[in-house]
C-alpha atoms as a PDB file:
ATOM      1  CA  UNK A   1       0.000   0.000   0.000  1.00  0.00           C
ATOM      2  CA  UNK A   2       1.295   3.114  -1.129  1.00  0.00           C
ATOM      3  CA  UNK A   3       1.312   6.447   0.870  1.00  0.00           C
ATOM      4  CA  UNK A   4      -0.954   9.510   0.353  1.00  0.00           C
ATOM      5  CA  UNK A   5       0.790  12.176  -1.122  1.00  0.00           C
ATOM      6  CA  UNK A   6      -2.066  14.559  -1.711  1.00  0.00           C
ATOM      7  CA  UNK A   7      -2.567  17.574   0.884  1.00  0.00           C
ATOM      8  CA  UNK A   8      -5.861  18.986   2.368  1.00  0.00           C
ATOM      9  CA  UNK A   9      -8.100  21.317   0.434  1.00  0.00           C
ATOM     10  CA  UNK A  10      -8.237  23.036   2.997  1.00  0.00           C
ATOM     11  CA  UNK A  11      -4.500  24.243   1.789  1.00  0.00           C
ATOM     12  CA  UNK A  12      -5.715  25.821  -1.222  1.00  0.00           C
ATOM     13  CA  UNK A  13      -7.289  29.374  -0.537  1.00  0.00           C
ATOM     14  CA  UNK A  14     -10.376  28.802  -2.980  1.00  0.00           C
ATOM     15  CA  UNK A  15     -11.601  25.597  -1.328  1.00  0.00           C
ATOM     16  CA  UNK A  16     -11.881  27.520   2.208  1.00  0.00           C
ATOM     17  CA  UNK A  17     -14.973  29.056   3.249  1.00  0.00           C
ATOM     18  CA  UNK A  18     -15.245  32.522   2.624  1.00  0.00           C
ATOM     19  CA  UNK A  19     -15.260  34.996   5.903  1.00  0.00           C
ATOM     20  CA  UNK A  20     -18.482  36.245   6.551  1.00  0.00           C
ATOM     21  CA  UNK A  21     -18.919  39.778   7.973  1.00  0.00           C
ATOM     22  CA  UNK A  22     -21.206  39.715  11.641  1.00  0.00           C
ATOM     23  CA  UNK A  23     -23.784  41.965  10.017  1.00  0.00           C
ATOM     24  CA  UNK A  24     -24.475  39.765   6.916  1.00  0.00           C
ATOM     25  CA  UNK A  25     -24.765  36.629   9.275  1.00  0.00           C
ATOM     26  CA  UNK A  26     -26.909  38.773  11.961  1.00  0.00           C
ATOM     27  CA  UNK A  27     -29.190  39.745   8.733  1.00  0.00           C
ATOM     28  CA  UNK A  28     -29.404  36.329   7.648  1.00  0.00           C
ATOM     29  CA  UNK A  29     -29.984  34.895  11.076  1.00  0.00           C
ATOM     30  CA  UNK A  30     -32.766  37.285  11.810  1.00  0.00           C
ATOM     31  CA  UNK A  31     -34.903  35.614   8.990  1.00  0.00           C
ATOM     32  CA  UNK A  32     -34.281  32.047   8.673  1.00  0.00           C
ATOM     33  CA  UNK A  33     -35.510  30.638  12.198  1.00  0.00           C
ATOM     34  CA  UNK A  34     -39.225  32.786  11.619  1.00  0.00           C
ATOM     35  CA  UNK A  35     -39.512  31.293   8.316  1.00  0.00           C
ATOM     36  CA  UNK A  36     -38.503  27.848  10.015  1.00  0.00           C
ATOM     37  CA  UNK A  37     -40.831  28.655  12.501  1.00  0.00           C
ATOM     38  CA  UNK A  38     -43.316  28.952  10.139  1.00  0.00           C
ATOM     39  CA  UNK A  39     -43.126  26.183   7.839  1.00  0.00           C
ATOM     40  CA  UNK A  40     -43.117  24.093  10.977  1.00  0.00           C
ATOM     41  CA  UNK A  41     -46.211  25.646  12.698  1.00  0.00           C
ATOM     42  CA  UNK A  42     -48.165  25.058   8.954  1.00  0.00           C
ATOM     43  CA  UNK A  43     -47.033  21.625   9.092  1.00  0.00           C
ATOM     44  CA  UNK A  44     -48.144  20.809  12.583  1.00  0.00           C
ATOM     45  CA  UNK A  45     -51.356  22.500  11.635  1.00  0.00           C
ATOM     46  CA  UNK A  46     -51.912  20.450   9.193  1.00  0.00           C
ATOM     47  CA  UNK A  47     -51.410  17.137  10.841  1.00  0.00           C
ATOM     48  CA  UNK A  48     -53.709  18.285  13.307  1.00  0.00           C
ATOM     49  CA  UNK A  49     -56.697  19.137  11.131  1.00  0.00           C
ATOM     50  CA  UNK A  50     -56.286  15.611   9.633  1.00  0.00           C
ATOM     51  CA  UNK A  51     -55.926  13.862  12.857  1.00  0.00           C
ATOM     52  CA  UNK A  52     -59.430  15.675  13.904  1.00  0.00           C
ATOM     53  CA  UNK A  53     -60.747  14.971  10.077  1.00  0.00           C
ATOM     54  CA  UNK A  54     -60.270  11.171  10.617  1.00  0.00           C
ATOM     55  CA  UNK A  55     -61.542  11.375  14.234  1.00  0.00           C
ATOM     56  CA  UNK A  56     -64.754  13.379  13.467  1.00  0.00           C
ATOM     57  CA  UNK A  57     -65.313  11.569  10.026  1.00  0.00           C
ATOM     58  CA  UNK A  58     -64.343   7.923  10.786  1.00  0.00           C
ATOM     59  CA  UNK A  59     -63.880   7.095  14.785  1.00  0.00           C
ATOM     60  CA  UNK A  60     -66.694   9.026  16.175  1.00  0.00           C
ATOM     61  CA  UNK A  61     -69.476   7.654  13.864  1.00  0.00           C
ATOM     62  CA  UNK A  62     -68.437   4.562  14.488  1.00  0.00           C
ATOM     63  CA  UNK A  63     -69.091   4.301  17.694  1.00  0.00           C
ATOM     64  CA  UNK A  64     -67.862   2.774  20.557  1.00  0.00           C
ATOM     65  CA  UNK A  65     -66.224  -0.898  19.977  1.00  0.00           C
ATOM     66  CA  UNK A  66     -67.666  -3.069  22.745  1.00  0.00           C
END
């Protein structure tokens, strides 16, 4: 088994990240977790009318199992 002879990319200037000013990742920050936030609270909305759909529609007139 041969050795490894290649170095990091993390070596090479244009495979590192790119530095990020604290104002750009304050702006971006400020947004993403109240449209997270959002998509999550439609989602669990969702599930919730459906739950009550199939409980309203289906359990309840079926009555109680005896």
């Amino acid at each position: 088994m041969g050795t490894y002879v290649e170095t990091s990319a993390a070596d090479q200037p244009r495979d590192v990240a790119d530095s990020v000013k604290e104002d750009d990742l304050r702006r971006v920050l400020k947004d993403v977790p109240r449209g997270a936030f959002a998509l999550c609270a439609i989602a669990v909305a969702l599930v919730l009318i459906f739950w009550l759909a199939i409980y309203f529609g289906i359990f309840l007139p079926r009555g109680p199992v005896s």
